[in-house]
Protein backbone atom coordinates (compact mmCIF):
# COMPACT_ATOMS: atom_id res chain seq x y z
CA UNK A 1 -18.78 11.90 2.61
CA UNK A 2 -18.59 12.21 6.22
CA UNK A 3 -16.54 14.44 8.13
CA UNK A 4 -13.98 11.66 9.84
CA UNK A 5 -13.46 10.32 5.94
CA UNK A 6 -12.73 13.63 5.00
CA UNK A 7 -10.24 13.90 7.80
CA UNK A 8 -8.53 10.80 6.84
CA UNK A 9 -8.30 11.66 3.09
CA UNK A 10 -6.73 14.62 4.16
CA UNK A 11 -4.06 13.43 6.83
CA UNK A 12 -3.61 10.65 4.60
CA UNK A 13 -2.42 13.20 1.38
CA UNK A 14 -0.62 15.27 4.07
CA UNK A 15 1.23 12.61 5.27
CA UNK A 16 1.88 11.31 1.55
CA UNK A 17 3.12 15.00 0.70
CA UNK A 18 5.79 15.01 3.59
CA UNK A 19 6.79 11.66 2.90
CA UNK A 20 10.56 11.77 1.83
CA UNK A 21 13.40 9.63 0.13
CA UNK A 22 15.91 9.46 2.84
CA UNK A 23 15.11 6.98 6.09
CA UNK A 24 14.04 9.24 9.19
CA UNK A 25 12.61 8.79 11.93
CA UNK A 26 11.65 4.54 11.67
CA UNK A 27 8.01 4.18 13.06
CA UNK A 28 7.18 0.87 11.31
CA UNK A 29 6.98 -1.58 14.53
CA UNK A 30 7.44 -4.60 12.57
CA UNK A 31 11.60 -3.03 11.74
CA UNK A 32 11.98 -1.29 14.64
CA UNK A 33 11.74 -5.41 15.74
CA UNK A 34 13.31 -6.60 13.11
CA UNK A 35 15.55 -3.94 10.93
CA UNK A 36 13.55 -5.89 8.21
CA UNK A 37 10.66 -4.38 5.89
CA UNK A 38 7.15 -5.74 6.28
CA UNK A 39 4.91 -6.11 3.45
CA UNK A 40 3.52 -2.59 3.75
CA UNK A 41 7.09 -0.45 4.34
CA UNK A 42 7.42 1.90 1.66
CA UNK A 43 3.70 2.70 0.87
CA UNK A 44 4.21 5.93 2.25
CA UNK A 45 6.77 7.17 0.60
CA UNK A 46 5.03 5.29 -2.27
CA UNK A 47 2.06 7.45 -1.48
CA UNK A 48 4.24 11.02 -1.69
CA UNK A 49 5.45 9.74 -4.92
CA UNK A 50 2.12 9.20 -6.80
CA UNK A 51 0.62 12.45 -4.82
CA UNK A 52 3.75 14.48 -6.73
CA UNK A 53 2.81 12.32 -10.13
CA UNK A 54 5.52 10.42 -10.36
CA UNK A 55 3.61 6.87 -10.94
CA UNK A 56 7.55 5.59 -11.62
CA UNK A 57 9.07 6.44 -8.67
CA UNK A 58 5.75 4.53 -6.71
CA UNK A 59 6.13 1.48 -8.37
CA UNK A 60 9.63 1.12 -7.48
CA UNK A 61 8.22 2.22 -3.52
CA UNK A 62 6.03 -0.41 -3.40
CA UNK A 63 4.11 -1.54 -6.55
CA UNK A 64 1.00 -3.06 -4.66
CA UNK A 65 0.07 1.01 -3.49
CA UNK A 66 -0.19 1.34 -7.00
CA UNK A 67 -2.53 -1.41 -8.02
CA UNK A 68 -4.40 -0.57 -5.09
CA UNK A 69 -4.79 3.21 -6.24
CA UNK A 70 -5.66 2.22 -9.80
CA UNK A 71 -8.01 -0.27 -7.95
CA UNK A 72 -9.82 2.17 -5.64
CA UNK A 73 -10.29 4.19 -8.54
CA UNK A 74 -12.30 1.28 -10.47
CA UNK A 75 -14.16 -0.12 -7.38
CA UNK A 76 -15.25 3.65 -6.79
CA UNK A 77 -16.96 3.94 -10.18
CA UNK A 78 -18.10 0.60 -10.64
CA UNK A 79 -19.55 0.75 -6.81
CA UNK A 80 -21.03 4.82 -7.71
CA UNK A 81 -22.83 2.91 -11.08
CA UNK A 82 -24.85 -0.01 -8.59
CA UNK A 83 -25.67 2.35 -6.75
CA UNK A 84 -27.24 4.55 -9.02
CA UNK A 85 -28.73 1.52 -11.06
CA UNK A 86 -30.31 0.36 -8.08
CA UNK A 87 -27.88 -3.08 -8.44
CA UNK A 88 -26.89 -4.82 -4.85
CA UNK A 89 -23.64 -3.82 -3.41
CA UNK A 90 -20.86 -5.85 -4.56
CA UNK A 91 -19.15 -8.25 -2.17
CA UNK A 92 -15.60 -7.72 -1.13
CA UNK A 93 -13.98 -10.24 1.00
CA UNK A 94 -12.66 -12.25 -2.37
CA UNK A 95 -11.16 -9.00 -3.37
CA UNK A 96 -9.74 -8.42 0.20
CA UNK A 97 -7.83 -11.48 0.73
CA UNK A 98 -6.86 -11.99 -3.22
CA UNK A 99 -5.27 -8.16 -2.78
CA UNK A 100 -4.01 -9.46 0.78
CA UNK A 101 -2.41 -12.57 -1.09
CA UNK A 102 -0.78 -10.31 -3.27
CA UNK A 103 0.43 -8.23 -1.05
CA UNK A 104 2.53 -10.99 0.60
CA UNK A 105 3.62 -12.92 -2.94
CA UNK A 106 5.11 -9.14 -3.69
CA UNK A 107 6.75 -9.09 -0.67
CA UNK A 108 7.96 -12.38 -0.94
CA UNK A 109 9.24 -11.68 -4.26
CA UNK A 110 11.09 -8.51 -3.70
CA UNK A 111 13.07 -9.96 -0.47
CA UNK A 112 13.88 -13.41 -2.97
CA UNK A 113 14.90 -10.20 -5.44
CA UNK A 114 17.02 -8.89 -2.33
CA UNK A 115 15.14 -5.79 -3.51
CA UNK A 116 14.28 -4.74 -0.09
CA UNK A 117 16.82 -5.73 3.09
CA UNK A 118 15.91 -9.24 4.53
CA UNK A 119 14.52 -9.06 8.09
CA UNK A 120 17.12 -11.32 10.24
CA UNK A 121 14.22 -13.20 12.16
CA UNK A 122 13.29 -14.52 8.69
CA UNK A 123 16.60 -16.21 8.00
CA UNK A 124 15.61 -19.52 9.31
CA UNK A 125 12.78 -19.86 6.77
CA UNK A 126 15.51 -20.59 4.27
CA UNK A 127 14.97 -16.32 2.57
């Protein structure tokens, strides 16, 4: 694993183990635009959650961080097995945009649920 990925991992767990409950400081552009959430608000705090082990408290972040995680996990191994085998790399852009498509229909669902506030610029599309 290269250096950079390392880096990431590692900002990306730190940043998932300061991650708090309350609101703070809002750096999502899409509702600092729109005091709305976009489909990815709350995968941070998401993140902290399943970093401290409570899988629970994740799902009720954002339950598509979860899939994702459980996902990641299964794409590693599967991806670690071809290559050892000696088996052609697998091809991903189905499983991008099906996870993309889900990522949206979860979103969609959760502000039809009222589960997360409504952005106001989406009030004409009949939400």
């Amino acid at each position: 694993m290269s250096a950079s990925r390392v880096a990431a991992l590692v900002g990306g767990i730190f940043v998932a183990l300061i991650a708090s409950d309350d609101e703070g400081v809002v750096l999502c552009p899409f509702r600092r635009c729109t005091d709305g959430y976009c489909p990815l608000c709350g995968a941070t705090r998401a993140a902290g959650k399943l970093v401290r082990g409570d899988v629970l408290g994740a799902w009720h972040r954002h339950p598509v961080l979860v899939l994702w995680v459980l996902q990641a996990v299964v794409l590693g191994a599967v991806m670690a097995w071809r290559r050892a085998t000696s088996r052609p790399a697998l091809a991903l852009r189905g499983f991008i945009t099906a996870n993309l498509v889900l990522m949206l229909g979860v979103w969609m669902v959760r502000l039809g649920l009222h589960d997360i506030p409504r952005p106001s610029t989406l009030s004409f599309f009949g939400f």
